[in-house]
C-alpha atoms as a PDB file:
ATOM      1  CA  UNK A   1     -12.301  11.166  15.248  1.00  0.00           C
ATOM      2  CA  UNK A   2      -9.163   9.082  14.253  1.00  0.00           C
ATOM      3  CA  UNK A   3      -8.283   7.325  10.825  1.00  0.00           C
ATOM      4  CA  UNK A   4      -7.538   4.165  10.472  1.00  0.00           C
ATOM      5  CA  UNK A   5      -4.408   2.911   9.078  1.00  0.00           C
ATOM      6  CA  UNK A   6      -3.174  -0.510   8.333  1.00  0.00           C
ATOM      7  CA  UNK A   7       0.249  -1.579   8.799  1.00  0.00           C
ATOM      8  CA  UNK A   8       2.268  -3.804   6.388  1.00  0.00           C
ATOM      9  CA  UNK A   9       5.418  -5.321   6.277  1.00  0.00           C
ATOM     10  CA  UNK A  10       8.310  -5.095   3.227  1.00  0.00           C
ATOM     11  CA  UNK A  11      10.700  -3.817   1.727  1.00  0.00           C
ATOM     12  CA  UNK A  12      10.798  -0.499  -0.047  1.00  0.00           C
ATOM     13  CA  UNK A  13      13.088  -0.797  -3.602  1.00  0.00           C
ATOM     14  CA  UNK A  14      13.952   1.824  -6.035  1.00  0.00           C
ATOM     15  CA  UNK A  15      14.394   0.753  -9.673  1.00  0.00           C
ATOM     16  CA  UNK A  16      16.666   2.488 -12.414  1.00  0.00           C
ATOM     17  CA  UNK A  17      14.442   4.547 -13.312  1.00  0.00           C
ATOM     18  CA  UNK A  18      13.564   6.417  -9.588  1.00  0.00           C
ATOM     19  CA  UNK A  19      10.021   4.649  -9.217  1.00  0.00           C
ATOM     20  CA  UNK A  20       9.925   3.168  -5.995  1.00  0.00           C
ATOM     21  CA  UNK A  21       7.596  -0.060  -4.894  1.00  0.00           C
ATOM     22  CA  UNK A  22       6.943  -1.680  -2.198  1.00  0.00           C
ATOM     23  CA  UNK A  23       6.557  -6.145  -1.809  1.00  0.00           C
ATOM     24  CA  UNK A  24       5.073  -7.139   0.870  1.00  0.00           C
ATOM     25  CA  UNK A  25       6.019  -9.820   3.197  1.00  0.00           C
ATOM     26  CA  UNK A  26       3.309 -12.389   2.121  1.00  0.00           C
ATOM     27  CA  UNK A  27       3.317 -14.378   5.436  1.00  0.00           C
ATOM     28  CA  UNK A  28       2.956 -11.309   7.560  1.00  0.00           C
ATOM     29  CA  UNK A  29       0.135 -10.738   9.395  1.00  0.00           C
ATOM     30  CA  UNK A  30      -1.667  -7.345   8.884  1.00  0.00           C
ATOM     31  CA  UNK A  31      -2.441  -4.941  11.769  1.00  0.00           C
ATOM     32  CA  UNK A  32      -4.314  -2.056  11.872  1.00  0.00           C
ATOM     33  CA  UNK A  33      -4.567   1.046  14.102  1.00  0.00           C
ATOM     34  CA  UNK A  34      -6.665   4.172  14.599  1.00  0.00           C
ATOM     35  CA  UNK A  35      -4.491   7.142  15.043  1.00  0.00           C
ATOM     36  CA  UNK A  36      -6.104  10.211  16.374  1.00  0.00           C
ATOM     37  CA  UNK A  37      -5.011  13.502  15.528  1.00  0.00           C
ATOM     38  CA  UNK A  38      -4.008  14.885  18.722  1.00  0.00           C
ATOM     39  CA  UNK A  39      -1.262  11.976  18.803  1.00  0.00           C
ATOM     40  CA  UNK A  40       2.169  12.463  18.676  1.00  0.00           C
ATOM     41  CA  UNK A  41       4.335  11.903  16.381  1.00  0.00           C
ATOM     42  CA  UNK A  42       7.049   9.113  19.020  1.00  0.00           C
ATOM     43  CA  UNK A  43       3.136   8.349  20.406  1.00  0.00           C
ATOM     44  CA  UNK A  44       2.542   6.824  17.163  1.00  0.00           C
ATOM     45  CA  UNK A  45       5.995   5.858  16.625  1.00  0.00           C
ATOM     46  CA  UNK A  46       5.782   3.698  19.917  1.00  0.00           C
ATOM     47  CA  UNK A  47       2.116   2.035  19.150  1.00  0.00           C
ATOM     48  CA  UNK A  48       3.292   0.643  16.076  1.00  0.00           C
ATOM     49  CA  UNK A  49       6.478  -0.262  17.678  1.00  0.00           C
ATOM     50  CA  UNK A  50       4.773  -2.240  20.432  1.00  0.00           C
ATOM     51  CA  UNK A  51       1.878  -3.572  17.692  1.00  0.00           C
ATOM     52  CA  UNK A  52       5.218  -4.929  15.740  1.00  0.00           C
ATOM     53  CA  UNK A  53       6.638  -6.678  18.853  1.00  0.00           C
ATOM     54  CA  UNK A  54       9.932  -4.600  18.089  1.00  0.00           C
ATOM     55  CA  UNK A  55      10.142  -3.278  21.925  1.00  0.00           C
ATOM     56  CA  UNK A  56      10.533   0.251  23.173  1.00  0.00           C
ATOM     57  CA  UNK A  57      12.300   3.019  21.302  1.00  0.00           C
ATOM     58  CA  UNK A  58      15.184   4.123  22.935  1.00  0.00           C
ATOM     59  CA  UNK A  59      16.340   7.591  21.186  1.00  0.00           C
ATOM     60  CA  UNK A  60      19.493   7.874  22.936  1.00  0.00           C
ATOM     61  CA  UNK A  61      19.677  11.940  22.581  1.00  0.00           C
ATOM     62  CA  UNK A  62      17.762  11.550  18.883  1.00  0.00           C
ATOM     63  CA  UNK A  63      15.572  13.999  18.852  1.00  0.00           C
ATOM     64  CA  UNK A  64      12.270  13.189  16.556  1.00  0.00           C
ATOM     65  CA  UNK A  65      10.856  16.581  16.038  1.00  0.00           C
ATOM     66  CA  UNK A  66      13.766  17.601  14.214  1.00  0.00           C
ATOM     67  CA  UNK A  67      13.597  14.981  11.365  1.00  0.00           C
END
């Protein structure tokens, strides 16, 4: 059984005083997915890549299980 998870768009800032927020873009248009866990970590990195529109990642030697 997967989860579902909803996918926003923003920016991340960090005040002074280390507390992070986040502000959404309000014009954005949510999407959601259902991740599974069996997935893989550049599986999931690719769906939301592709849900975004933001093409395919190319790694170019980066290896993702390292970071």
């Amino acid at each position: 059984m997967g989860r579902l998870f909803l996918l926003l768009q923003g920016l991340w800032t960090k005040a002074d005083n280390g507390v992070w927020s986040f502000e959404e873009i309000p014009d954005y248009q949510r999407e959601s997915l259902i991740i599974n866990r069996t997935d893989s970590f550049e599986g999931l990195i690719e769906r939301i890549r592709i849900t975004l529109n933001l093409g395919i990642f190319d790694a170019g030697g980066f290896d993702l299980s390292t970071t």
